[in-house]
C-alpha atoms as a PDB file:
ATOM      1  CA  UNK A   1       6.569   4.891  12.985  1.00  0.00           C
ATOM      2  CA  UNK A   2       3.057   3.228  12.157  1.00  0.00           C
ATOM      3  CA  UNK A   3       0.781   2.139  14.971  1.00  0.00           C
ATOM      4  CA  UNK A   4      -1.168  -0.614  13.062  1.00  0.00           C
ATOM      5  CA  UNK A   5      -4.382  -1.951  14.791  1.00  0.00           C
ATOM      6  CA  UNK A   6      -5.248  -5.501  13.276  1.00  0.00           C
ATOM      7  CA  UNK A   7      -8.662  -6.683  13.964  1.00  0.00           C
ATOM      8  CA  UNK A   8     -10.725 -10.256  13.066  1.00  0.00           C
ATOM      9  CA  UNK A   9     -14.030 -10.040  11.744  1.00  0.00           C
ATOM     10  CA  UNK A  10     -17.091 -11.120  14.389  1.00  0.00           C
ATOM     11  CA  UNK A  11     -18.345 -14.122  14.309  1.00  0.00           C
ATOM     12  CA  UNK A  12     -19.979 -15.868  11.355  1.00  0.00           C
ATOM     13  CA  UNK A  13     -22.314 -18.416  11.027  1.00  0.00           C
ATOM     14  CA  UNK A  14     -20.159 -20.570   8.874  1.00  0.00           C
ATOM     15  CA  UNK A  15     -17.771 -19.811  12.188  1.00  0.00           C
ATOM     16  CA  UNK A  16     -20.799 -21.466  14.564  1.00  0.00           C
ATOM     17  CA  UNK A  17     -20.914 -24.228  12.295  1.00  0.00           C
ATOM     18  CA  UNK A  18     -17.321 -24.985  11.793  1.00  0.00           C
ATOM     19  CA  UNK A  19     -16.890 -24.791   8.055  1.00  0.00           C
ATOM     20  CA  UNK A  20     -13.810 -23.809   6.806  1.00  0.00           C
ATOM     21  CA  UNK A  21     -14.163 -20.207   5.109  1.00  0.00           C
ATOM     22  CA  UNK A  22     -11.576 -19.457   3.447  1.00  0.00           C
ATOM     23  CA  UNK A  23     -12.255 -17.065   0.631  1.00  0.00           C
ATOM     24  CA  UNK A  24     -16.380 -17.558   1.251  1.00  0.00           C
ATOM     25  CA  UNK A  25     -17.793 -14.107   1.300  1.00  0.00           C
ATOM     26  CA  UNK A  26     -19.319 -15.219   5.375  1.00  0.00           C
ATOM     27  CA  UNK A  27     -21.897 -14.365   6.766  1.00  0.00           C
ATOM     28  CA  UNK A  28     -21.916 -12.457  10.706  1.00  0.00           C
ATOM     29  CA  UNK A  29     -24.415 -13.697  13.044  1.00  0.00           C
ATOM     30  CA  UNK A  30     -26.355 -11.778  15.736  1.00  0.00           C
ATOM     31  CA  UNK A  31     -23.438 -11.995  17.735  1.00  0.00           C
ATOM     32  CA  UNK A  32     -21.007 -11.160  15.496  1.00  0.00           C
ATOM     33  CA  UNK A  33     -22.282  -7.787  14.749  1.00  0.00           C
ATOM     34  CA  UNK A  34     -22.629  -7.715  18.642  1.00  0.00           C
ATOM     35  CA  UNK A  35     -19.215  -8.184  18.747  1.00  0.00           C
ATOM     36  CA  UNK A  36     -18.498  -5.377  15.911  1.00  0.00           C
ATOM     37  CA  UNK A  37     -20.374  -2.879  17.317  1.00  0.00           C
ATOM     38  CA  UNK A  38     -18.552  -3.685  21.141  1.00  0.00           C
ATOM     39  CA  UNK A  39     -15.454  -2.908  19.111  1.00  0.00           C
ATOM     40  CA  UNK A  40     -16.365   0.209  17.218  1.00  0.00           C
ATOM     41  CA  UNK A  41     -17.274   1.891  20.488  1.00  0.00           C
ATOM     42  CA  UNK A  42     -13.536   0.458  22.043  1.00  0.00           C
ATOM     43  CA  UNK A  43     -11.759   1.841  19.108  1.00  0.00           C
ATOM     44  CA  UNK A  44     -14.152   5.082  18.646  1.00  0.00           C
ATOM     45  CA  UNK A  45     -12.003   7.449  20.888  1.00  0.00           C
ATOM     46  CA  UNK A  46      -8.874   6.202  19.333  1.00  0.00           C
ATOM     47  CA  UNK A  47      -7.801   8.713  16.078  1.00  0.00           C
ATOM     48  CA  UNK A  48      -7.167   6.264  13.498  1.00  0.00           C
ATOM     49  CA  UNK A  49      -6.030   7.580  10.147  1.00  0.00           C
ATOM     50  CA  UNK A  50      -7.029   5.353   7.762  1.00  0.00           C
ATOM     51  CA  UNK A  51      -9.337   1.668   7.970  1.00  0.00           C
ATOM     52  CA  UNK A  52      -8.758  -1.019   5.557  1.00  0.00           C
ATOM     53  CA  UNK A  53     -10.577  -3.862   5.354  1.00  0.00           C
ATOM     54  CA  UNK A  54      -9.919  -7.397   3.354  1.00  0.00           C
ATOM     55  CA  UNK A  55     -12.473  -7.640   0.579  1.00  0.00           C
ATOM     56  CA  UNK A  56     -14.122 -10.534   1.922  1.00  0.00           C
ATOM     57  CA  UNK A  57     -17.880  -9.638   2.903  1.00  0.00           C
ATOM     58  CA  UNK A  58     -17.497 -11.174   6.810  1.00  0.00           C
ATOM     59  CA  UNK A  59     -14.680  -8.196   6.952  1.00  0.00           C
ATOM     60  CA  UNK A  60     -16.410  -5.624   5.039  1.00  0.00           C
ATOM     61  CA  UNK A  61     -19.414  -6.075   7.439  1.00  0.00           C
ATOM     62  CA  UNK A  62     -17.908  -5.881  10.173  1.00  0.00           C
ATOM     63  CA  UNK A  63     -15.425  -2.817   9.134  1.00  0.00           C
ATOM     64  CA  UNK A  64     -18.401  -0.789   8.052  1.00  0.00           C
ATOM     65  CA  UNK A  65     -19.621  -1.140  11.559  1.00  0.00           C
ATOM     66  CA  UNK A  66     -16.153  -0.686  13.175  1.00  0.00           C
ATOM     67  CA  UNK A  67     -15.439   2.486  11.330  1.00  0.00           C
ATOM     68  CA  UNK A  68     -19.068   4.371  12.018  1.00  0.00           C
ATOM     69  CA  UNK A  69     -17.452   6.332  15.084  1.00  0.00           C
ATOM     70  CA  UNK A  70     -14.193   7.692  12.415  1.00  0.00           C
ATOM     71  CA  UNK A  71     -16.599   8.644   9.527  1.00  0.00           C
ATOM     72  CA  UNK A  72     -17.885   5.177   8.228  1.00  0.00           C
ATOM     73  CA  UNK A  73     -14.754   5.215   5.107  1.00  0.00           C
ATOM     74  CA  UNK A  74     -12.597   2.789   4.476  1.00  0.00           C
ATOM     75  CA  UNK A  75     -10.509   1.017   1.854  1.00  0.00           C
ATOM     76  CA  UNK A  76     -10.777  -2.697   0.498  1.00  0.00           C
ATOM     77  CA  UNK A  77      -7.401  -4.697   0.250  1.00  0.00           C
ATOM     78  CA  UNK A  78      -7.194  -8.344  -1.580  1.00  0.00           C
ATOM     79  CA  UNK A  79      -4.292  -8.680   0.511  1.00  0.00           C
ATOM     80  CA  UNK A  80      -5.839  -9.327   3.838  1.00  0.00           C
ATOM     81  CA  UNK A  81      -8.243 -11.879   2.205  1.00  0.00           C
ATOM     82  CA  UNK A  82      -8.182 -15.590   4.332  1.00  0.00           C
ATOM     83  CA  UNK A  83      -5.809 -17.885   3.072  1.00  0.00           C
ATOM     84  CA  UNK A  84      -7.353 -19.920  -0.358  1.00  0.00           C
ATOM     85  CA  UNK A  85      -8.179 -23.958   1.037  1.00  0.00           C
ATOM     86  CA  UNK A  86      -9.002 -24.396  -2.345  1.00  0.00           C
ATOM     87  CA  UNK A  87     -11.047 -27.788  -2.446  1.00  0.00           C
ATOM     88  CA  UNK A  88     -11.102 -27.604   1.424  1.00  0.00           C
ATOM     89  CA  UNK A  89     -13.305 -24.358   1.334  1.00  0.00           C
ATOM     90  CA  UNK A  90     -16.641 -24.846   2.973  1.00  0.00           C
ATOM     91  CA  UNK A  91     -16.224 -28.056   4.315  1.00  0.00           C
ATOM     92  CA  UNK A  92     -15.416 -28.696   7.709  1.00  0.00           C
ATOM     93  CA  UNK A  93     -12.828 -27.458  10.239  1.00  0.00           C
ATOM     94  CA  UNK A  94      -9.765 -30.102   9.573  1.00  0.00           C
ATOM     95  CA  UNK A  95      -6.091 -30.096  10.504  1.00  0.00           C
ATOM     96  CA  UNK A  96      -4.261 -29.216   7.303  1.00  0.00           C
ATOM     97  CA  UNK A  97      -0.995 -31.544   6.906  1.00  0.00           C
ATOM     98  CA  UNK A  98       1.526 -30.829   4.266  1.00  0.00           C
ATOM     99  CA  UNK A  99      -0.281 -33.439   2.690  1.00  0.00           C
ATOM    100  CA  UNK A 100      -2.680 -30.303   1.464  1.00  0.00           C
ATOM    101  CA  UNK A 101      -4.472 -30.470  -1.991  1.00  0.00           C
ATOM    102  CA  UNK A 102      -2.688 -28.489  -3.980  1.00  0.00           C
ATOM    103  CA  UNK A 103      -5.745 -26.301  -5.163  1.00  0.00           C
ATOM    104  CA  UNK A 104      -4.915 -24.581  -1.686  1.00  0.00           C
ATOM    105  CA  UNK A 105      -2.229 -21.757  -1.101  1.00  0.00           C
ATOM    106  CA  UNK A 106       0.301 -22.440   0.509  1.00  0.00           C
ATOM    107  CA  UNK A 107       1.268 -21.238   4.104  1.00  0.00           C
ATOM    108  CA  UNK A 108       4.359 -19.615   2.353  1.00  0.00           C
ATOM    109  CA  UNK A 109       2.573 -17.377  -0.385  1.00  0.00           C
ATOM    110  CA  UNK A 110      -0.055 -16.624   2.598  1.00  0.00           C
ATOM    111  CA  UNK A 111       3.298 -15.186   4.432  1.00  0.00           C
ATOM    112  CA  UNK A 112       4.144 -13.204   1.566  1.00  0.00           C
ATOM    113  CA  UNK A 113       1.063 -11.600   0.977  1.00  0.00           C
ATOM    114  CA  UNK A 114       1.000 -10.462   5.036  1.00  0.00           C
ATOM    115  CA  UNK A 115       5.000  -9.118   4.169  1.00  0.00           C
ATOM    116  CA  UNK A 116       3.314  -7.191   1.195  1.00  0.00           C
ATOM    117  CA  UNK A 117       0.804  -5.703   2.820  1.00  0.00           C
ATOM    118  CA  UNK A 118       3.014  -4.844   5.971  1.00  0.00           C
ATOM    119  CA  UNK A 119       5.061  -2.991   3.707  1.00  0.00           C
ATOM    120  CA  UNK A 120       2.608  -1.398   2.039  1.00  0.00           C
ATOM    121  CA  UNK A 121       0.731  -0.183   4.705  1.00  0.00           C
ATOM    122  CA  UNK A 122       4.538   1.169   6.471  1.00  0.00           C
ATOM    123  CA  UNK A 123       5.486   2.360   3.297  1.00  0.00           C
ATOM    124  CA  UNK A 124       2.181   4.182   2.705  1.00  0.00           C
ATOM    125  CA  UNK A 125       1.422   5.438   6.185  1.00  0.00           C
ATOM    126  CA  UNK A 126       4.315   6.398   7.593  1.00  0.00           C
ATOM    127  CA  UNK A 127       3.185   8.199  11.539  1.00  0.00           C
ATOM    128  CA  UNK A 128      -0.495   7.302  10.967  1.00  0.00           C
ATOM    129  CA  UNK A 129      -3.028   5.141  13.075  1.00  0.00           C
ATOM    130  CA  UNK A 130      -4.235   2.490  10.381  1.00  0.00           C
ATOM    131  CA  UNK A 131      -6.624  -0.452  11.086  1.00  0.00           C
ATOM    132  CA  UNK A 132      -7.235  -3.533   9.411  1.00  0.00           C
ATOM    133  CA  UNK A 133      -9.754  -5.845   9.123  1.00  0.00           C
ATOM    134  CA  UNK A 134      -9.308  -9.367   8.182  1.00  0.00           C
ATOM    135  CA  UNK A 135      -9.301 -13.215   9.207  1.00  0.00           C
ATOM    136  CA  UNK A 136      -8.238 -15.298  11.906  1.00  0.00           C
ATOM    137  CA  UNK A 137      -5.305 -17.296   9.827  1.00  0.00           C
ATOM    138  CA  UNK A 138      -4.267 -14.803   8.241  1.00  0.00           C
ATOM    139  CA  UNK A 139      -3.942 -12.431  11.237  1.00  0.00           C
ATOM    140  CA  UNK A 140      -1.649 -15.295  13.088  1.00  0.00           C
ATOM    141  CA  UNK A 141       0.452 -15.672   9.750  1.00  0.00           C
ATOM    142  CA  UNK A 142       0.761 -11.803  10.003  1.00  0.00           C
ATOM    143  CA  UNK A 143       2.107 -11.678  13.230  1.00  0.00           C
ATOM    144  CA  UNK A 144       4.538 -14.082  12.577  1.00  0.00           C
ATOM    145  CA  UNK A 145       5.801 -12.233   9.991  1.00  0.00           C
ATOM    146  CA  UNK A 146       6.050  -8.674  11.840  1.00  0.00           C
ATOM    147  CA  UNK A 147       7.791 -10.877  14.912  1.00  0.00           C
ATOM    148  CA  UNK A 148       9.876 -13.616  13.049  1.00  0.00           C
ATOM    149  CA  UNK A 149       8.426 -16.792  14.707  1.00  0.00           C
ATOM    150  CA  UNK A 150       6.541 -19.599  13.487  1.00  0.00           C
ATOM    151  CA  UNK A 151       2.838 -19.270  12.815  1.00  0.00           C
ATOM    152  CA  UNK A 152       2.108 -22.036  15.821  1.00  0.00           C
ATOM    153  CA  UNK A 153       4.064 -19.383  18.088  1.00  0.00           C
ATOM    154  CA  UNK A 154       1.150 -16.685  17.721  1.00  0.00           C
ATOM    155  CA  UNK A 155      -2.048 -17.040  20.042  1.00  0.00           C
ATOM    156  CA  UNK A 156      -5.248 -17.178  17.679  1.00  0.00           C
ATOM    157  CA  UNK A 157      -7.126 -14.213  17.897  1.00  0.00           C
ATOM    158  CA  UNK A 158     -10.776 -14.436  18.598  1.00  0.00           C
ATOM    159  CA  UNK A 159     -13.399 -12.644  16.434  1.00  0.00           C
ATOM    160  CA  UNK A 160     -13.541  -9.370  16.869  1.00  0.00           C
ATOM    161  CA  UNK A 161     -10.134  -8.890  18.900  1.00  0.00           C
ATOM    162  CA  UNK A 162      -7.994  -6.232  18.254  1.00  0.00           C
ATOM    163  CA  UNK A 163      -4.265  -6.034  18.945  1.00  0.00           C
ATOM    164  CA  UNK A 164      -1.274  -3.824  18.040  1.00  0.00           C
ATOM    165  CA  UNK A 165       1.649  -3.655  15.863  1.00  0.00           C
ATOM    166  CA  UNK A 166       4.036  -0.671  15.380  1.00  0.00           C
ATOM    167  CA  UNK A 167       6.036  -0.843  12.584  1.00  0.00           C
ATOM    168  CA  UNK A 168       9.534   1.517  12.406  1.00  0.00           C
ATOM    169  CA  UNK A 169      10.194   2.886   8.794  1.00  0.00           C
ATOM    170  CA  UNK A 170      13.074   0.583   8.058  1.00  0.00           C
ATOM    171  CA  UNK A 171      11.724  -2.859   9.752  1.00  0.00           C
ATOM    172  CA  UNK A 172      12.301  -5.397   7.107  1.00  0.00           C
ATOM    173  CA  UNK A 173      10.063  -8.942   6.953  1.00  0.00           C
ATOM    174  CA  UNK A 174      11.545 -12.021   6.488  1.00  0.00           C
ATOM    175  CA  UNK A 175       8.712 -14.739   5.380  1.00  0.00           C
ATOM    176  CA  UNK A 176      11.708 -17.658   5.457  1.00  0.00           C
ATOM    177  CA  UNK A 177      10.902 -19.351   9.064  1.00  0.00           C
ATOM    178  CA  UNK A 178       7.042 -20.761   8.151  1.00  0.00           C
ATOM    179  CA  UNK A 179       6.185 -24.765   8.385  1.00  0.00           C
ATOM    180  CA  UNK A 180       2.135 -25.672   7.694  1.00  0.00           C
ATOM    181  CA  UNK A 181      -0.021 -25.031  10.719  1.00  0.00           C
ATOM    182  CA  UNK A 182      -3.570 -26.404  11.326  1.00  0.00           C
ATOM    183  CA  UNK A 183      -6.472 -24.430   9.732  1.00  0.00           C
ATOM    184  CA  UNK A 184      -8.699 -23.728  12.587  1.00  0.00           C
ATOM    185  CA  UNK A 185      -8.119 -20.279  12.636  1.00  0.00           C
ATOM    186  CA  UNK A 186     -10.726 -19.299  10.027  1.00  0.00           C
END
């Protein structure tokens, strides 16, 4: 059994000013290294095994400051990265439609990626404490995955949240039950 602590960056600027991230790199603001820091010391009495992070620099900042109290290591993983907008990236906050450009990924190969890197991380850390780091859409898609719902079904998380998953050796995850959701969840 895996006890897997997922986490959302803090809060960026491009967050403040409602772009739509995506894959940007981001930027945290005051407050979201405020927000960080409030949830390295929550998590610094819990013994986590291993800290990943998506590759994304929002994530990366605030996982270096999140994993201070268990040694300041962690690991970089393309798979937690935001879900691709494609043409969408960096402009505003919208409601994505199925009508979505299809420079964008789809909500579909989004779910797979959160499948792979659930079993990865089950398959690789098997009866360890493992947190990740990584964005708000992607988080919700993940969670629908580990519970079989709809993404719509899952509460967004807010920045710098942290909830909990525990995943049983032989769990499978079925990626078959996603329709498009809206993109504010960035």
């Amino acid at each position: 059994m895996l006890q897997l602590y997922i986490a959302r960056h803090g809060q960026t600027e491009e967050n403040v000013q409602r772009i739509l991230q995506g894959q940007m790199p981001g930027h945290l603001t005051p407050e979201g290294i405020s927000q960080a820091k409030q949830l390295s010391k929550k998590l610094s009495q819990e013994e986590i095994d291993f800290i990943v992070s998506s590759d994304l620099q929002r994530a990366i900042d605030t996982t270096r400051i999140i994993a201070q109290p268990h040694g300041g290591h962690f690991a970089l993983e393309p798979l937690l990265r935001e879900r691709d907008f494609g043409i969408h990236t960096g402009g505003p906050y919208l409601r994505i439609s199925h009508a979505l450009d299809p420079s964008a990924e789809t909500i579909e190969q989004v779910a797979q990626r959160a499948a792979d890197f659930l079993n990865k991380v089950k398959d690789e850390h098997d009866g360890e404490k493992v947190l990740a780091v990584s964005h708000g859409l992607f988080l919700r898609i993940m969670q629908a995955v580990y519970y079989g719902v709809e993404a719509h079904a899952i509460e967004k998380m807010e920045n710098a949240e942290v909830r909990i998953l525990t995943l049983e050796p032989s769990q499978h995850f079925d990626t078959s039950v996603f329709a498009e959701v809206g993109a504010t969840a960035n």
